[in-house]
C-alpha atoms as a PDB file:
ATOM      1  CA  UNK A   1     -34.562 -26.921 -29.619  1.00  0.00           C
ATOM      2  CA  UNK A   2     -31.624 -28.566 -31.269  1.00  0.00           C
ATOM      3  CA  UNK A   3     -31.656 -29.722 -35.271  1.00  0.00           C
ATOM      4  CA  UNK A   4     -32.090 -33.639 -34.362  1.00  0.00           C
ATOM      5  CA  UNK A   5     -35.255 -33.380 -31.884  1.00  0.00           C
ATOM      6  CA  UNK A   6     -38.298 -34.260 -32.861  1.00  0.00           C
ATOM      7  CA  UNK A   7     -41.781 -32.441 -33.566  1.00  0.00           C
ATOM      8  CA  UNK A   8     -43.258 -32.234 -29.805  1.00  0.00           C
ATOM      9  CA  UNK A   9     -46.713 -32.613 -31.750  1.00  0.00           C
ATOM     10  CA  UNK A  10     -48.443 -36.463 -31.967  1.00  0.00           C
ATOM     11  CA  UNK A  11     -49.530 -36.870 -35.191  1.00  0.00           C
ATOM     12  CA  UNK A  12     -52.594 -39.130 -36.268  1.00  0.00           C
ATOM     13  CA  UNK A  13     -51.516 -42.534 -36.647  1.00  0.00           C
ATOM     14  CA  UNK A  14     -53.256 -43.234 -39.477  1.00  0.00           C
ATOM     15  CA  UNK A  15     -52.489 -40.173 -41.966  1.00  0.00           C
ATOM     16  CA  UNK A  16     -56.817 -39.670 -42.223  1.00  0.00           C
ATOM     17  CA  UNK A  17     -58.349 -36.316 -43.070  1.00  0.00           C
ATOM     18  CA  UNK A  18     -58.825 -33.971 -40.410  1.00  0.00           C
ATOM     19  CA  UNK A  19     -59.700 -30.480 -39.340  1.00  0.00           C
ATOM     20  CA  UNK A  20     -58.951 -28.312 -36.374  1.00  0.00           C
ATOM     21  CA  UNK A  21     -61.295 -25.422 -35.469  1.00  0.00           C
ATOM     22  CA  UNK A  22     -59.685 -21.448 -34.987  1.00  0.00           C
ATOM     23  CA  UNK A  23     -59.713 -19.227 -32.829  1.00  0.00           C
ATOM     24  CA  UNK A  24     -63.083 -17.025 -32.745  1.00  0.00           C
ATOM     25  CA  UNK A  25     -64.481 -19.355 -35.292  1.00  0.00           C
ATOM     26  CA  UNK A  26     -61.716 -19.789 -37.768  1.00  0.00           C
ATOM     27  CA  UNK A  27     -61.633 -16.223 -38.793  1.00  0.00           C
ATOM     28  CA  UNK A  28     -57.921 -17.715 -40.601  1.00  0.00           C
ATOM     29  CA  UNK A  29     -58.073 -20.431 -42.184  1.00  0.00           C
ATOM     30  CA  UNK A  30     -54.991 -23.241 -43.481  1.00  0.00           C
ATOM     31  CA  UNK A  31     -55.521 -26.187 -45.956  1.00  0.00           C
ATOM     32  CA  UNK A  32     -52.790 -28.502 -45.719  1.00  0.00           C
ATOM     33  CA  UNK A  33     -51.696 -30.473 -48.622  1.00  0.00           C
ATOM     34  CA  UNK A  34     -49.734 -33.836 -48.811  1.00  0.00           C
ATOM     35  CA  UNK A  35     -47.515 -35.051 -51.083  1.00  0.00           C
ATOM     36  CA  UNK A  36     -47.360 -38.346 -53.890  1.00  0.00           C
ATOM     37  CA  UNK A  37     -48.199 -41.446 -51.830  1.00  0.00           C
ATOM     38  CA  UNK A  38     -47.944 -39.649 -48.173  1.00  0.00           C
ATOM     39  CA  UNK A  39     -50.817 -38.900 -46.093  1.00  0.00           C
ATOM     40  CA  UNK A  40     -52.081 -35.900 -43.477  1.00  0.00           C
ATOM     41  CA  UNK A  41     -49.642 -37.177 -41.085  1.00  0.00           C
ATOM     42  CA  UNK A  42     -46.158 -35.406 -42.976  1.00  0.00           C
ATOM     43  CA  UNK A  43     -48.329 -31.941 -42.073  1.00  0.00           C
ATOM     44  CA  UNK A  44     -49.988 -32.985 -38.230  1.00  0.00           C
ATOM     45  CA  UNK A  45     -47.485 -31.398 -36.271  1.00  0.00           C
ATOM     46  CA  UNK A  46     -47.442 -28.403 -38.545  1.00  0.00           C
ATOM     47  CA  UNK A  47     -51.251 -27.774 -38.299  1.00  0.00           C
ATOM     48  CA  UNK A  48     -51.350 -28.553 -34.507  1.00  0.00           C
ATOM     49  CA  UNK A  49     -49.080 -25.843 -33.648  1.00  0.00           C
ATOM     50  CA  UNK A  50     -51.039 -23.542 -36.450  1.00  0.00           C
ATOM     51  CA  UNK A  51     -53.973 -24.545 -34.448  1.00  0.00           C
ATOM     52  CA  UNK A  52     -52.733 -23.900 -30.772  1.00  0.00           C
ATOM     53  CA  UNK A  53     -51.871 -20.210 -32.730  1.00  0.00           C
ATOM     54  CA  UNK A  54     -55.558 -20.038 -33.567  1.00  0.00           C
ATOM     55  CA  UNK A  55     -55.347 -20.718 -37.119  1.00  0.00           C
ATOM     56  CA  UNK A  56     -58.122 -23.292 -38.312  1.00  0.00           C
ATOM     57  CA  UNK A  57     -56.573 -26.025 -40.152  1.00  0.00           C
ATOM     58  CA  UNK A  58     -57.683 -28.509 -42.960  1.00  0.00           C
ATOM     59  CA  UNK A  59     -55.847 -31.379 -44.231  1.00  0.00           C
ATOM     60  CA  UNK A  60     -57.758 -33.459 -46.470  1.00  0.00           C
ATOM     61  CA  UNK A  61     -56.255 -36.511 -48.002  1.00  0.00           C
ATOM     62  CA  UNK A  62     -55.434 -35.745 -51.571  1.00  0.00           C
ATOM     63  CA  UNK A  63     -57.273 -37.530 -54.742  1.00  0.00           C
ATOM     64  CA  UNK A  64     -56.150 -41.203 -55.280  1.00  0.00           C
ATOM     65  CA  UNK A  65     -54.818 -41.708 -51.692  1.00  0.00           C
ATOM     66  CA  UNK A  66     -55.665 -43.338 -48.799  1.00  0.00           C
ATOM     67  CA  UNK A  67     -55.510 -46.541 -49.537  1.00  0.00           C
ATOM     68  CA  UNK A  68     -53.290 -49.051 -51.737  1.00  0.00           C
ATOM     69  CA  UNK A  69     -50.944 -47.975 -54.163  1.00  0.00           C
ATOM     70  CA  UNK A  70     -53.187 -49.246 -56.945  1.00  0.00           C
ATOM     71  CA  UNK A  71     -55.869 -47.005 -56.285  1.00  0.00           C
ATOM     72  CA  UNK A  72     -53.594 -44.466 -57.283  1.00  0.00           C
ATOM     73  CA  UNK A  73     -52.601 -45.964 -60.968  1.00  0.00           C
ATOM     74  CA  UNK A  74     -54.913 -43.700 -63.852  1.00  0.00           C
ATOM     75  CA  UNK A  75     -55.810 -40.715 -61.969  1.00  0.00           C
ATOM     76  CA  UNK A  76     -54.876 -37.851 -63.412  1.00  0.00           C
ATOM     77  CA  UNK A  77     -53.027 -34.578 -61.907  1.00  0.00           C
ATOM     78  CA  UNK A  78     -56.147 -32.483 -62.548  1.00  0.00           C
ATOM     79  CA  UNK A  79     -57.652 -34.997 -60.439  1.00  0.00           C
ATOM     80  CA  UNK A  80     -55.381 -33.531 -57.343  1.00  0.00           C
ATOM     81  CA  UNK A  81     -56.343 -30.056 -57.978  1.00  0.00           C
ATOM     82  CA  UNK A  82     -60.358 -30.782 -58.149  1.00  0.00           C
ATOM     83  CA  UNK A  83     -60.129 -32.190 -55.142  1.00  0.00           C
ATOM     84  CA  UNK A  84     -58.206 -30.053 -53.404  1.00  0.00           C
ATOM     85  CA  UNK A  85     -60.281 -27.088 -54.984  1.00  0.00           C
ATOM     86  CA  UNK A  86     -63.534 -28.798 -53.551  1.00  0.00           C
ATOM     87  CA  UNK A  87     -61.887 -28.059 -50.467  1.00  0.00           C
ATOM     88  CA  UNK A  88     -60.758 -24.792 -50.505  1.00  0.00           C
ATOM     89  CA  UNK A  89     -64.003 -24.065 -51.040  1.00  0.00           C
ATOM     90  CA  UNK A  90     -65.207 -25.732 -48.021  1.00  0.00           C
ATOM     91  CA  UNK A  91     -63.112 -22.540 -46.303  1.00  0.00           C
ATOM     92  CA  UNK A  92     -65.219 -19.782 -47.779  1.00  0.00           C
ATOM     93  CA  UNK A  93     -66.257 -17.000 -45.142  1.00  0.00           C
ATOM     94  CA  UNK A  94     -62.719 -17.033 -43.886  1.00  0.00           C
ATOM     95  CA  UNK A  95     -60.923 -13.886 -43.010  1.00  0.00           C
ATOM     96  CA  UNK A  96     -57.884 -14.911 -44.708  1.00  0.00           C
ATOM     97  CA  UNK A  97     -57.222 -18.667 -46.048  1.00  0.00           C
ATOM     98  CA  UNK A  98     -53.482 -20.021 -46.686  1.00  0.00           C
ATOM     99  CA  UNK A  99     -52.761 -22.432 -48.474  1.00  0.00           C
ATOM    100  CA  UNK A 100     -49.800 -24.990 -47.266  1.00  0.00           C
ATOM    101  CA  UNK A 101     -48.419 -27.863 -49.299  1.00  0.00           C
ATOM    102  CA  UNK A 102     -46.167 -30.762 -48.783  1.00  0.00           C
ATOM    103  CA  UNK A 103     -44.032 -31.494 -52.335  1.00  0.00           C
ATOM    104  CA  UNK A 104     -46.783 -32.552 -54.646  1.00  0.00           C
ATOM    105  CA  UNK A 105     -49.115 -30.712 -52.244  1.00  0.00           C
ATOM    106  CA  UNK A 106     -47.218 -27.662 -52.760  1.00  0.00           C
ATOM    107  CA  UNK A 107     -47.602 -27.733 -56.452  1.00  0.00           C
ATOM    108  CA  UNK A 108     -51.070 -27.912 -55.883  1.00  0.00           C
ATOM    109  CA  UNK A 109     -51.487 -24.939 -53.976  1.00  0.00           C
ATOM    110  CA  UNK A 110     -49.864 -23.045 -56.764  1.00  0.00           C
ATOM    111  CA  UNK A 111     -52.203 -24.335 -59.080  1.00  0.00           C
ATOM    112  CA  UNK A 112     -55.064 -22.749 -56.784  1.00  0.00           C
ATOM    113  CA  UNK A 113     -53.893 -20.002 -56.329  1.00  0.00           C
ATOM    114  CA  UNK A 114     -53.417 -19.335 -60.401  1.00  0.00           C
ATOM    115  CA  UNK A 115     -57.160 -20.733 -60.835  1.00  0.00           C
ATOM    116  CA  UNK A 116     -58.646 -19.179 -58.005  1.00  0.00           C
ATOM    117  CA  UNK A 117     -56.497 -15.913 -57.018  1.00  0.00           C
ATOM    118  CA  UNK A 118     -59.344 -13.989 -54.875  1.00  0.00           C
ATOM    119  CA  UNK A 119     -59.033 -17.382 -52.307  1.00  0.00           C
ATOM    120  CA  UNK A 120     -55.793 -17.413 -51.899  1.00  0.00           C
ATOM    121  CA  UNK A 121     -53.826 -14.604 -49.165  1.00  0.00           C
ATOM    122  CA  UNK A 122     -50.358 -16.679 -49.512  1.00  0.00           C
ATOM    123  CA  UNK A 123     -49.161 -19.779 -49.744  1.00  0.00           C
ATOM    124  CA  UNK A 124     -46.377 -22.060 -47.989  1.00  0.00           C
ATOM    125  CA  UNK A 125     -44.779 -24.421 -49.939  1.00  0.00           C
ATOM    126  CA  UNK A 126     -42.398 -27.247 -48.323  1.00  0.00           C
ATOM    127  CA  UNK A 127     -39.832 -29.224 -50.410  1.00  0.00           C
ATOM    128  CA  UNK A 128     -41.775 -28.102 -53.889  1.00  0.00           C
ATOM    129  CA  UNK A 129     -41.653 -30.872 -56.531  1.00  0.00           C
ATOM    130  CA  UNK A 130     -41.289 -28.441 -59.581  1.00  0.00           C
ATOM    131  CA  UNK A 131     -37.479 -30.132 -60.293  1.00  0.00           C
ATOM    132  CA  UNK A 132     -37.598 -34.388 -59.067  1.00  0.00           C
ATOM    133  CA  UNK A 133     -33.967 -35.851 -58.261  1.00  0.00           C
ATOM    134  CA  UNK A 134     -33.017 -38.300 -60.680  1.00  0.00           C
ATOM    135  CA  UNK A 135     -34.688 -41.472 -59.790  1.00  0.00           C
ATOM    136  CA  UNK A 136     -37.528 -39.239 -59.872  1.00  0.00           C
ATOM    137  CA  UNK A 137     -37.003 -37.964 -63.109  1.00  0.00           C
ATOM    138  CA  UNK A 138     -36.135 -41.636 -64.100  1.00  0.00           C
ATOM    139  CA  UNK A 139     -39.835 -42.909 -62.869  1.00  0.00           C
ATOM    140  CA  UNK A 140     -41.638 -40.184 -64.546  1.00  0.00           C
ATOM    141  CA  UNK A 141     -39.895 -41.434 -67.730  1.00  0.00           C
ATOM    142  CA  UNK A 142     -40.676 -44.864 -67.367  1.00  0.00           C
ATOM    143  CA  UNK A 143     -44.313 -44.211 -66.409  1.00  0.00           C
ATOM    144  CA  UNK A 144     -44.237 -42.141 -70.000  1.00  0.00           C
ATOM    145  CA  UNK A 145     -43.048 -45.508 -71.470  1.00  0.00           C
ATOM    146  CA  UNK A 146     -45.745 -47.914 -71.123  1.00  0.00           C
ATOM    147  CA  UNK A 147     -45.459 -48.768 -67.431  1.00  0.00           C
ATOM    148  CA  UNK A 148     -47.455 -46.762 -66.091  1.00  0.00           C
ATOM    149  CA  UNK A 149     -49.426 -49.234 -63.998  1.00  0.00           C
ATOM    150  CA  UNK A 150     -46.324 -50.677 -62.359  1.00  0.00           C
ATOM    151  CA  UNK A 151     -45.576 -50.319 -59.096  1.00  0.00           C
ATOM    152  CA  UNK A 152     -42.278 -49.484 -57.168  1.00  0.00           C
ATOM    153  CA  UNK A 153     -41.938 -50.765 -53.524  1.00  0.00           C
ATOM    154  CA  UNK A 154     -40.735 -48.218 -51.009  1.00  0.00           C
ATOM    155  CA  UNK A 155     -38.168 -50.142 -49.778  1.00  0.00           C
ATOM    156  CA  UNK A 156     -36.481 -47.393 -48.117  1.00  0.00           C
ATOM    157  CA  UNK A 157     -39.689 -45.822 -47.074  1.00  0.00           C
ATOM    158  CA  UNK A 158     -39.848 -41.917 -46.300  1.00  0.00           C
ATOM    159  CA  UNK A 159     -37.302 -39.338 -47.622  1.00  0.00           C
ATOM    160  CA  UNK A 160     -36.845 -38.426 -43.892  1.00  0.00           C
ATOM    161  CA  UNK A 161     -33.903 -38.102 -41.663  1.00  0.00           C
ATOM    162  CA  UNK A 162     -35.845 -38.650 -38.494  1.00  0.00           C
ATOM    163  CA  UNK A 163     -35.747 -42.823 -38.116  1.00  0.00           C
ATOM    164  CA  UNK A 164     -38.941 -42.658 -35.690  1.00  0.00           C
ATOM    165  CA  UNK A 165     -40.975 -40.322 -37.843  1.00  0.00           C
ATOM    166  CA  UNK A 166     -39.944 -42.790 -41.306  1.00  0.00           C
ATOM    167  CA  UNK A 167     -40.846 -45.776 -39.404  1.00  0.00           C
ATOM    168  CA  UNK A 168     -44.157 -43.877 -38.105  1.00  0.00           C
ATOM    169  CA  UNK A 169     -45.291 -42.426 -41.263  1.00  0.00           C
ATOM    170  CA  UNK A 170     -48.563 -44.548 -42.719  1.00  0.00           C
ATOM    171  CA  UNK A 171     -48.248 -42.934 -46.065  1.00  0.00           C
ATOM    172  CA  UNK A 172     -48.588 -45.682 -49.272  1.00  0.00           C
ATOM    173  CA  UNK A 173     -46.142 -48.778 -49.455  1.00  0.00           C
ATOM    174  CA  UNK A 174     -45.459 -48.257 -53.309  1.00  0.00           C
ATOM    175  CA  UNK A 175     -45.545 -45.352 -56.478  1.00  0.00           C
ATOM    176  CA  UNK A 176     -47.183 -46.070 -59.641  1.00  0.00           C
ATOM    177  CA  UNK A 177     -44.668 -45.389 -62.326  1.00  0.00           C
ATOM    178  CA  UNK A 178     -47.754 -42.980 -63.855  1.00  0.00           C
ATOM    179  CA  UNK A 179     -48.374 -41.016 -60.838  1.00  0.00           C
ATOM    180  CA  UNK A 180     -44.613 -39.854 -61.176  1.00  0.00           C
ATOM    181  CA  UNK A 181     -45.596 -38.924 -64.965  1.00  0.00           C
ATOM    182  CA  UNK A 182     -48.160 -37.180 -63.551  1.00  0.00           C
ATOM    183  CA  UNK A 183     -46.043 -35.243 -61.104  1.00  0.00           C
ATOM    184  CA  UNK A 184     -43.994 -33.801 -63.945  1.00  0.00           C
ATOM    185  CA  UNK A 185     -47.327 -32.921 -65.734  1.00  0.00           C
ATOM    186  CA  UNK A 186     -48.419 -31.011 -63.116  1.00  0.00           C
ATOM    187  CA  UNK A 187     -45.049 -29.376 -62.588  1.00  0.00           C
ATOM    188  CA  UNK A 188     -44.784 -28.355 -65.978  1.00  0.00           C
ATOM    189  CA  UNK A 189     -48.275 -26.456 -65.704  1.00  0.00           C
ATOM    190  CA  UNK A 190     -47.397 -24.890 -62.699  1.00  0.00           C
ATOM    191  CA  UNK A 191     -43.753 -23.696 -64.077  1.00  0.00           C
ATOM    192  CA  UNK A 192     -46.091 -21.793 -66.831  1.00  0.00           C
ATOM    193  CA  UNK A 193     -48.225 -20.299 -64.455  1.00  0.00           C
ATOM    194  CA  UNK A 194     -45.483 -19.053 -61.576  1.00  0.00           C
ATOM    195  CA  UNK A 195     -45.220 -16.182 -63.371  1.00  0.00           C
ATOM    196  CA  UNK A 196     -49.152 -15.175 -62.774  1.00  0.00           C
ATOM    197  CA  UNK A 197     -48.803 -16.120 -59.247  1.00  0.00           C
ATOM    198  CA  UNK A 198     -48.558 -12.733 -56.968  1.00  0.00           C
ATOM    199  CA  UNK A 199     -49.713 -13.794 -52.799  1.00  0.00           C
ATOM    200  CA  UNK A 200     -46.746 -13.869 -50.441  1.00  0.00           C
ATOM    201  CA  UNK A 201     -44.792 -16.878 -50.416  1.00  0.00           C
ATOM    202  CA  UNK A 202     -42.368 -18.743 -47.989  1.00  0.00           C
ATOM    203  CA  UNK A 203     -40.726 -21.485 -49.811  1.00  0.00           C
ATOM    204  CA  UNK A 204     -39.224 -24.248 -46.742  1.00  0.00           C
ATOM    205  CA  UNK A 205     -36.854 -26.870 -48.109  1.00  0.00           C
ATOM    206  CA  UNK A 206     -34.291 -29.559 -46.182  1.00  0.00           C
ATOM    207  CA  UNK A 207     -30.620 -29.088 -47.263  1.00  0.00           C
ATOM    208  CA  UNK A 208     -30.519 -33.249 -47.707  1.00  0.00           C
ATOM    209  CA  UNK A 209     -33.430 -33.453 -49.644  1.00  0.00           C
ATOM    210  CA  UNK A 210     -33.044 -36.734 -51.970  1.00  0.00           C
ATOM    211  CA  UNK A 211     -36.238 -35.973 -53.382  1.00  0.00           C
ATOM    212  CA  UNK A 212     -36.551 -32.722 -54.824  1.00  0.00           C
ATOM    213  CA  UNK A 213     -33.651 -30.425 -55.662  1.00  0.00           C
ATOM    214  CA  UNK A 214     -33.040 -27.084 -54.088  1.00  0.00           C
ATOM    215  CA  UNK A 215     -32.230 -25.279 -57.566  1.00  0.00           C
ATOM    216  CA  UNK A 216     -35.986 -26.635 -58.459  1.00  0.00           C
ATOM    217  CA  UNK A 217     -37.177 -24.927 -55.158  1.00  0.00           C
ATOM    218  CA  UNK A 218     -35.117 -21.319 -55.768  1.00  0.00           C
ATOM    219  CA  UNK A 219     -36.163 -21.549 -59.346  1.00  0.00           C
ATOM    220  CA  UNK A 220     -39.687 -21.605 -58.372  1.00  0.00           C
ATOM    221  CA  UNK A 221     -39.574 -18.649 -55.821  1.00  0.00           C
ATOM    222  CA  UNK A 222     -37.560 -17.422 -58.615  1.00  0.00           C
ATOM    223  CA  UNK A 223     -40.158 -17.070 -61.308  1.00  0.00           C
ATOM    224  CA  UNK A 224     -43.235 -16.446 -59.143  1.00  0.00           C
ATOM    225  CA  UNK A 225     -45.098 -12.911 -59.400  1.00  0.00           C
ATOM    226  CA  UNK A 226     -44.576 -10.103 -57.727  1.00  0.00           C
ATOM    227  CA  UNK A 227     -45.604 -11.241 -54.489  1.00  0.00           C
ATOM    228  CA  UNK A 228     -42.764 -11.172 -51.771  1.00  0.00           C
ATOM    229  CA  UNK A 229     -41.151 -14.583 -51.766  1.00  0.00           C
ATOM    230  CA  UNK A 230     -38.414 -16.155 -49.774  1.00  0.00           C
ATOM    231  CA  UNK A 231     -36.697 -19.356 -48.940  1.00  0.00           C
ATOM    232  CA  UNK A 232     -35.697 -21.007 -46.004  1.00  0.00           C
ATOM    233  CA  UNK A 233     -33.300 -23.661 -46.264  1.00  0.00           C
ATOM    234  CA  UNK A 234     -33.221 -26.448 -42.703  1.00  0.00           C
ATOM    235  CA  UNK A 235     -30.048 -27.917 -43.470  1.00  0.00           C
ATOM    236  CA  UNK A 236     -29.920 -30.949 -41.437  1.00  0.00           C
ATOM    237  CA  UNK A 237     -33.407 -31.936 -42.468  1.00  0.00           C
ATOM    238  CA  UNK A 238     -34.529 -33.963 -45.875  1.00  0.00           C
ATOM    239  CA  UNK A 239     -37.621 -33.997 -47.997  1.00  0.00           C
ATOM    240  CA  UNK A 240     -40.876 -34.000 -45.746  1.00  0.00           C
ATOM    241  CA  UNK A 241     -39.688 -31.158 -43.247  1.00  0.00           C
ATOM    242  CA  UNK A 242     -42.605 -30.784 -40.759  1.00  0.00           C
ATOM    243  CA  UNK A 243     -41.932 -33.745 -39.277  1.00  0.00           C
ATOM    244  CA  UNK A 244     -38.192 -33.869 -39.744  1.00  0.00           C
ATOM    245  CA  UNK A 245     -35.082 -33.706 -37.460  1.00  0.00           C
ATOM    246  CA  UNK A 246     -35.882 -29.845 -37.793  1.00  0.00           C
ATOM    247  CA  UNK A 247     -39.580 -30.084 -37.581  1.00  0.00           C
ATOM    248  CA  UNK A 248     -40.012 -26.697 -34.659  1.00  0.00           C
ATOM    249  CA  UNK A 249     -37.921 -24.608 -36.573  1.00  0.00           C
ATOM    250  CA  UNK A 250     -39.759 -25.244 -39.801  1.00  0.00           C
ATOM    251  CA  UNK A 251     -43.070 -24.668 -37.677  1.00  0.00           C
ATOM    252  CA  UNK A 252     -41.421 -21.074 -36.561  1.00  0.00           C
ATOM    253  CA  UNK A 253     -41.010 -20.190 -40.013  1.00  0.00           C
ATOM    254  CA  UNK A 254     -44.462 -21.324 -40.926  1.00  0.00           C
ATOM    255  CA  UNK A 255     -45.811 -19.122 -38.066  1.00  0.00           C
ATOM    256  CA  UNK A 256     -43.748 -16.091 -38.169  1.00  0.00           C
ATOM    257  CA  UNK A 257     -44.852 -16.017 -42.315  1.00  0.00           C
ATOM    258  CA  UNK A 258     -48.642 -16.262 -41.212  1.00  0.00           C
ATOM    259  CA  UNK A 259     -48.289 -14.200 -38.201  1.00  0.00           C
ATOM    260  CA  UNK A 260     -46.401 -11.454 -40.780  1.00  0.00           C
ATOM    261  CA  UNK A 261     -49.256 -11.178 -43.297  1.00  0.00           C
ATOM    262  CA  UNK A 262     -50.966  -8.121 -43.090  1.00  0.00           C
ATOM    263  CA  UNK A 263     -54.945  -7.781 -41.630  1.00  0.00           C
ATOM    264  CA  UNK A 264     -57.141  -7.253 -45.220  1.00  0.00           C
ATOM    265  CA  UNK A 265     -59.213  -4.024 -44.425  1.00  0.00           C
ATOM    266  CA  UNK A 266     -56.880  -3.273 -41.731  1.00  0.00           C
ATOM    267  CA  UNK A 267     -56.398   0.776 -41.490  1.00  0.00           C
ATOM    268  CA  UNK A 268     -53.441   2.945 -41.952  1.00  0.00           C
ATOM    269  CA  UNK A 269     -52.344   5.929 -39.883  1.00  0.00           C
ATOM    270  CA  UNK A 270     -53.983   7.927 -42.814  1.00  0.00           C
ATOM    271  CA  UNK A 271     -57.200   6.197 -41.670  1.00  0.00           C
ATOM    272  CA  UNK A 272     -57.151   4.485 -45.341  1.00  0.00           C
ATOM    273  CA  UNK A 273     -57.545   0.964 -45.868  1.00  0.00           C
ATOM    274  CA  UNK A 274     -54.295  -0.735 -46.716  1.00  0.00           C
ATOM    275  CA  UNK A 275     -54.394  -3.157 -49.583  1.00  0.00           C
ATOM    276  CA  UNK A 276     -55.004  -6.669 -49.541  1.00  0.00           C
ATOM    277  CA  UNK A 277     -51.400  -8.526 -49.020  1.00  0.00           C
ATOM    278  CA  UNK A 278     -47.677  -7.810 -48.482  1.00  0.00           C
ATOM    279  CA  UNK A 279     -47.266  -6.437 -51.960  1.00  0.00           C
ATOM    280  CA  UNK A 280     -48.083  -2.913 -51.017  1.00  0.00           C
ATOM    281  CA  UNK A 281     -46.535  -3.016 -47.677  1.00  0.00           C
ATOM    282  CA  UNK A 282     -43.839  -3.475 -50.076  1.00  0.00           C
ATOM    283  CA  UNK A 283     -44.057  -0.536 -52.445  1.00  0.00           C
ATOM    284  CA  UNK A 284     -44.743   1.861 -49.258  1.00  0.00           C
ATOM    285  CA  UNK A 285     -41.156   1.136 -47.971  1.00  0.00           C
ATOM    286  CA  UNK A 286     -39.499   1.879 -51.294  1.00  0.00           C
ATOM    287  CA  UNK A 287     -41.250   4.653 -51.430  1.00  0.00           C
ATOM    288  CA  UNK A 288     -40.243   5.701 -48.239  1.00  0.00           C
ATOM    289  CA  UNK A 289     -36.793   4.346 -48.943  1.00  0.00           C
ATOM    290  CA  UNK A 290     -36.338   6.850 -51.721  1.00  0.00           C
ATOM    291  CA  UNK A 291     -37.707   9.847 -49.998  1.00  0.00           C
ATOM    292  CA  UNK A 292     -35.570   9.274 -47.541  1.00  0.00           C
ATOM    293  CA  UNK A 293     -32.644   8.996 -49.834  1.00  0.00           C
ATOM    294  CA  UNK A 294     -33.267  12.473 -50.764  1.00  0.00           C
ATOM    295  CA  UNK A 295     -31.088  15.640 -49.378  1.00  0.00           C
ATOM    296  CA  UNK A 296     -32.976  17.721 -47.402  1.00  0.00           C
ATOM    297  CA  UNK A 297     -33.700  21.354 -48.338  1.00  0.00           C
ATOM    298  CA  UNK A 298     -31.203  23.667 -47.118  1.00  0.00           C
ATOM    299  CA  UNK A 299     -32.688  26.389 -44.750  1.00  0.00           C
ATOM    300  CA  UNK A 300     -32.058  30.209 -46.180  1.00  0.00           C
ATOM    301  CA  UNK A 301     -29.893  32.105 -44.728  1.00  0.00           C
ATOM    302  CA  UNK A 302     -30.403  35.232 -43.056  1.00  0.00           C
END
């Protein structure tokens, strides 16, 4: 597939909640996050090829949304991560349960996974909002100056390169001035907490993001625990990459991440269990690394 085609996937036209069931059951398990004033449609295609791949896929719509901008004036970032927490839990029983978010979303998903670490296998975070670009940085600063009830059309609409997909996406027609306040509130928590944060991570970001900045998405990965991180940069794409001009690619990364996370319970060629997570598939190959760096004992001689 080349950069500028678009997600094969048809997402829902009007950005609703929805779920799609797993293979066997669900026995893995995805909730899908949005971001500020979008909608489930910025993650359909993503969670439709997770599906076909037998993952079982959630995407609720996040507090505050789904319907107009001015339902989304007063509510408060903790707001976004009760709700989203309600459904996590709505997951339970699941073999392993990922947790992917969308910019806002994906500051989100930290936040579960600091508050609720034994839920949480790994997490996939697209375009992160810990660093805004500077109108964003400008709105959260008005919003802290007594307009936070005002309103700012979205003239331009989506930060997407893909004209079909921006003219397509149902997500709100305006941004409270205090829902951008509350965007750096919640990205200031979640900068404190990184640190605490140890599930493998894939961190997906467009190279013409006009949203978010890529030194706010490496500085993240940066600062998490010691969970293996990395990040993928799709340079032709902007801010809301699943349904970009890159949109199969980012799916491939999404997939070869979940597909790469190790079976909990799964057995070794010892016949022990292997450790929940990456982490200790980690410290087995330095290990290995450093035995193997070793000389090798020099036979007598006779």
């Amino acid at each position: 597939m080349t950069p500028r085609q678009r997600p094969s996937a048809s997402p829902a036209p009007d950005g609703g909640p929805f779920e799609l069931p797993g293979r066997a059951g669900g026995r893995d398990a995805v909730l899908l996050l949005h971001g500020l004033t979008g909608s489930t449609f910025e993650l359909r295609p993503l969670a439709e090829r997770l599906h076909r791949a037998g993952f079982r896929c959630l995407a609720p719509v996040m507090a505050g949304h789904g319907g107009a901008p001015s339902a989304l004036v007063g509510v408060a970032f903790t707001e976004w991560v009760a709700k989203a927490a309600r459904d996590l839990e709505r997951l339970a029983g699941a073999r392993r349960t990922v947790v992917v978010g969308c910019s806002m979303g994906a500051l989100v998903a930290c936040a579960l996974a600091h508050e609720h670490p034994g839920r949480v296998d790994a997490l996939v975070l697209l375009a992160p909002a810990l660093e805004l670009s500077w109108p964003g940085r400008l709105a959260a600063l008005l919003g802290r100056c007594g307009l936070a009830r005002v309103i700012i059309p979205k003239a331009a609409g989506s930060d997407v390169r893909d004209p079909e997909m921006r003219r397509r996406n149902p997500g709100l027609s305006g941004v409270p001035l205090g829902a951008v306040t509350e965007l750096t509130r919640l990205a200031a928590q979640v900068d404190r907490e990184l640190p605490g944060i140890a599930v493998p991570t894939l961190v997906v970001i467009g190279g013409h993001d006009h949203t978010v900045t890529l030194a706010g998405a490496r500085r993240l990965a940066r600062r998490l625990g010691s969970g293996p991180t990395s990040v993928h940069v799709l340079p032709e794409s902007q801010h809301l990459v699943a349904i970009d001009v890159e949109g199969e690619r980012c799916a491939d990364e999404v997939l070869a991440f979940l597909e790469a996370l190790p079976v909990p319970g799964q057995r070794s060629r010892s016949g022990r269990p292997r450790r929940k997570g990456p982490t200790s598939t980690t410290r087995t190959t330095r290990r290995v690394a450093r035995r193997s760096s070793k000389k090798a004992p020099r036979k007598p001689k006779r």
